[in-house]
C-alpha atoms as a PDB file:
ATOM      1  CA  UNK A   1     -41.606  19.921 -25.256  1.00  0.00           C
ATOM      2  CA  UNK A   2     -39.545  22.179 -22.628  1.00  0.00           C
ATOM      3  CA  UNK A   3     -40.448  19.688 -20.020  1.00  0.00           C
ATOM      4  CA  UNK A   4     -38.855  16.587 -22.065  1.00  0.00           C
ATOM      5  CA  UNK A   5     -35.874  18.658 -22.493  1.00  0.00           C
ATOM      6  CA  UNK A   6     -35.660  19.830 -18.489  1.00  0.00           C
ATOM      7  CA  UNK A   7     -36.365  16.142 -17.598  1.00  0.00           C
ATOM      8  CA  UNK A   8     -33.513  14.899 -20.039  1.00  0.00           C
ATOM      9  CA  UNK A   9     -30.369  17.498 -18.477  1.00  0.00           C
ATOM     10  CA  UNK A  10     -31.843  16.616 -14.985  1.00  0.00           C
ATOM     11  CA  UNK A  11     -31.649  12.847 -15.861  1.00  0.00           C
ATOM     12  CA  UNK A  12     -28.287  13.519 -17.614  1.00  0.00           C
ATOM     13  CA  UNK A  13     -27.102  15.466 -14.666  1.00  0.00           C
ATOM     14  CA  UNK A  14     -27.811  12.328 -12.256  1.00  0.00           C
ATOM     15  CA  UNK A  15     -25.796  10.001 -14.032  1.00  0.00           C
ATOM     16  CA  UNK A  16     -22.956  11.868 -14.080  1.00  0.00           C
ATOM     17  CA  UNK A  17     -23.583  12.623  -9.941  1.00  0.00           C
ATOM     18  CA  UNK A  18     -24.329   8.279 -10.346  1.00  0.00           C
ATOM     19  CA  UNK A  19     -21.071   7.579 -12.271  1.00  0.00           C
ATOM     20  CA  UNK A  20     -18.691   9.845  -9.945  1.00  0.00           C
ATOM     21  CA  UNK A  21     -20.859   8.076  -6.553  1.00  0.00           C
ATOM     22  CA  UNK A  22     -19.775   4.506  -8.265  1.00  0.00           C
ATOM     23  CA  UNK A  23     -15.902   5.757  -9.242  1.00  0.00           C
ATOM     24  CA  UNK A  24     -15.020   7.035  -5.766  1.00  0.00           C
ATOM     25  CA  UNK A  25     -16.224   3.977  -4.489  1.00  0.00           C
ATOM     26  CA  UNK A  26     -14.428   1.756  -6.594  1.00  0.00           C
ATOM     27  CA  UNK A  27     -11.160   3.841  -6.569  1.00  0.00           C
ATOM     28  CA  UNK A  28     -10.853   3.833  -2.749  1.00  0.00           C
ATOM     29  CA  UNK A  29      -9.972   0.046  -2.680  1.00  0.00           C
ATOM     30  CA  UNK A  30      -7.844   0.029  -5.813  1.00  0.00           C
ATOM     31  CA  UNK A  31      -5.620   3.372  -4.059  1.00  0.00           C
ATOM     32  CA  UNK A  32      -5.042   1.321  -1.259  1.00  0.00           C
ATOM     33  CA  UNK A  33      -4.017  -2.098  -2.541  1.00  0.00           C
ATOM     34  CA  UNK A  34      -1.921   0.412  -4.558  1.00  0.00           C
ATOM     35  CA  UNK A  35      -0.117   1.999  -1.423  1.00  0.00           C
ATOM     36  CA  UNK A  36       0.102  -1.546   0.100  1.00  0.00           C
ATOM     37  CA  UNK A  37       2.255  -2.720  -3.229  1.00  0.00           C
ATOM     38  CA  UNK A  38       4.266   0.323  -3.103  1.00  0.00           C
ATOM     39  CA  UNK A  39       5.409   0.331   0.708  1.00  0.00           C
ATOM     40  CA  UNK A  40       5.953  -3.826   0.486  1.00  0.00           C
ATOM     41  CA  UNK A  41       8.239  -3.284  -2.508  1.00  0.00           C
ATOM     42  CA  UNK A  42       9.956  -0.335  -0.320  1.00  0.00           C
ATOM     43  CA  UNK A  43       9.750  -2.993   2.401  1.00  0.00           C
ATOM     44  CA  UNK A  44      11.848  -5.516   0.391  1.00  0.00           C
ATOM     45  CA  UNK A  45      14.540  -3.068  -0.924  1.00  0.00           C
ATOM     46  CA  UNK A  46      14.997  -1.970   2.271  1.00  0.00           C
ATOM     47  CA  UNK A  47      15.098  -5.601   3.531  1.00  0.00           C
ATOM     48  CA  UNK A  48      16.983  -6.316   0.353  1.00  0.00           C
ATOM     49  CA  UNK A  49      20.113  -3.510   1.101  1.00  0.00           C
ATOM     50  CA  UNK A  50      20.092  -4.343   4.915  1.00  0.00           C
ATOM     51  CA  UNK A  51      21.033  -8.064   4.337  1.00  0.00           C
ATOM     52  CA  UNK A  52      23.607  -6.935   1.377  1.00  0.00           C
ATOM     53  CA  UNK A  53      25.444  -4.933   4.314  1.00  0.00           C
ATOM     54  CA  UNK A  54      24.594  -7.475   7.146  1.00  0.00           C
ATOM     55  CA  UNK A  55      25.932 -10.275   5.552  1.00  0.00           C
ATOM     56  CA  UNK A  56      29.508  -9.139   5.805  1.00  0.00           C
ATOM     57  CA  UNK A  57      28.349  -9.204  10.063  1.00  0.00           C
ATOM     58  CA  UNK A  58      26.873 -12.541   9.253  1.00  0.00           C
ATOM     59  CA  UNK A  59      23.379 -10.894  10.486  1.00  0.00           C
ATOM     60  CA  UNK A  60      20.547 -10.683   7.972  1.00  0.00           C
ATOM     61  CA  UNK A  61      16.754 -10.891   8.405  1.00  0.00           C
ATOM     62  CA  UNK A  62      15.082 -13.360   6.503  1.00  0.00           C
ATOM     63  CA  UNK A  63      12.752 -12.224   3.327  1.00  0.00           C
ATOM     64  CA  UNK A  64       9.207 -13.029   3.900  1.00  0.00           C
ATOM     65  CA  UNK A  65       6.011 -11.823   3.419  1.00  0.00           C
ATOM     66  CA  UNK A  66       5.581 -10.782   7.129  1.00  0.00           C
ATOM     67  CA  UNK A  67       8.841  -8.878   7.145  1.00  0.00           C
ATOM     68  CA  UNK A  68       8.477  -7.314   4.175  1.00  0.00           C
ATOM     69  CA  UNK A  69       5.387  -6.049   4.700  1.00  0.00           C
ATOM     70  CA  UNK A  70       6.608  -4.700   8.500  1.00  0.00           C
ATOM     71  CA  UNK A  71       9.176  -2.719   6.328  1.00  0.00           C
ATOM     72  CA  UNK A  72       6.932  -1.636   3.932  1.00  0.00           C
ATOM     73  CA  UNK A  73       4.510  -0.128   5.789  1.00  0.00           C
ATOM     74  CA  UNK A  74       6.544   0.927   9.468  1.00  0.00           C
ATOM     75  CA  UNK A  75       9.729   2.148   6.860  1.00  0.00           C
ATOM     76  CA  UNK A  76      12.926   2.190   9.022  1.00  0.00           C
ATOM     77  CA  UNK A  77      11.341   2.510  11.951  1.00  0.00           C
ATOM     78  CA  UNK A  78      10.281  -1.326  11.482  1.00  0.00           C
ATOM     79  CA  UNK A  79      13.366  -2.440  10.148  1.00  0.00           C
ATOM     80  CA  UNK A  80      14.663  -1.038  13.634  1.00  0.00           C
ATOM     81  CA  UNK A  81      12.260  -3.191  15.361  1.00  0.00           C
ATOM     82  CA  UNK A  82      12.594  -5.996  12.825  1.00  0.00           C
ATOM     83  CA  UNK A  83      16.824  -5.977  13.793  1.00  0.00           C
ATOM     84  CA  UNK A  84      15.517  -5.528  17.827  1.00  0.00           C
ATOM     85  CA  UNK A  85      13.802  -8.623  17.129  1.00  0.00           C
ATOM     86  CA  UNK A  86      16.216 -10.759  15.624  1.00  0.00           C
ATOM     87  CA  UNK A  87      18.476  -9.596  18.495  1.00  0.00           C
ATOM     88  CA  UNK A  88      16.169 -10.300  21.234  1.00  0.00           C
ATOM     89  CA  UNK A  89      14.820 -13.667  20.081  1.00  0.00           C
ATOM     90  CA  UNK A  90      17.965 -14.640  18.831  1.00  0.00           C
ATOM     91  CA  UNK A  91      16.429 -16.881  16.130  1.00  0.00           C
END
């Protein structure tokens, strides 16, 4: 009778060690897709308020996936080399 009852915390106590294992491993991904979304949309309001103020220079960078996400995850530093680029290649 004490043995069922020792066998039954012991197995209780596993899948709560099982169910934490599984939610860490799970939650890793989501946190980072998370960050990802977070920085891009950072990215394009960054993107967003540099174009308001470059258009009255007639200079804007366009909004695309690739810059945005340059934005998003360098901050200003890549919208300093996203503007360096624009000025070097001239496109």
């Amino acid at each position: 009778m004490a043995g069922d009852t020792v066998q039954l915390i012991l197995a209780g106590v596993f899948l709560l060690f099982l169910v934490y294992l599984l939610g860490s491993i799970l939650l890793k991904p989501l946190k980072l897709v998370f960050k990802i979304i977070i920085n891009s949309f950072f990215g394009l309001l960054l993107l967003w308020a540099f174009n308001f103020f470059g258009s009255y220079f007639h200079f804007f960078i366009p909004l695309n996936w690739l810059t945005v996400l340059i934005a998003g995850f360098l901050g200003l530093p890549g919208l300093v080399l996203l503007i360096f680029l624009r000025l070097v290649l001239g496109a």
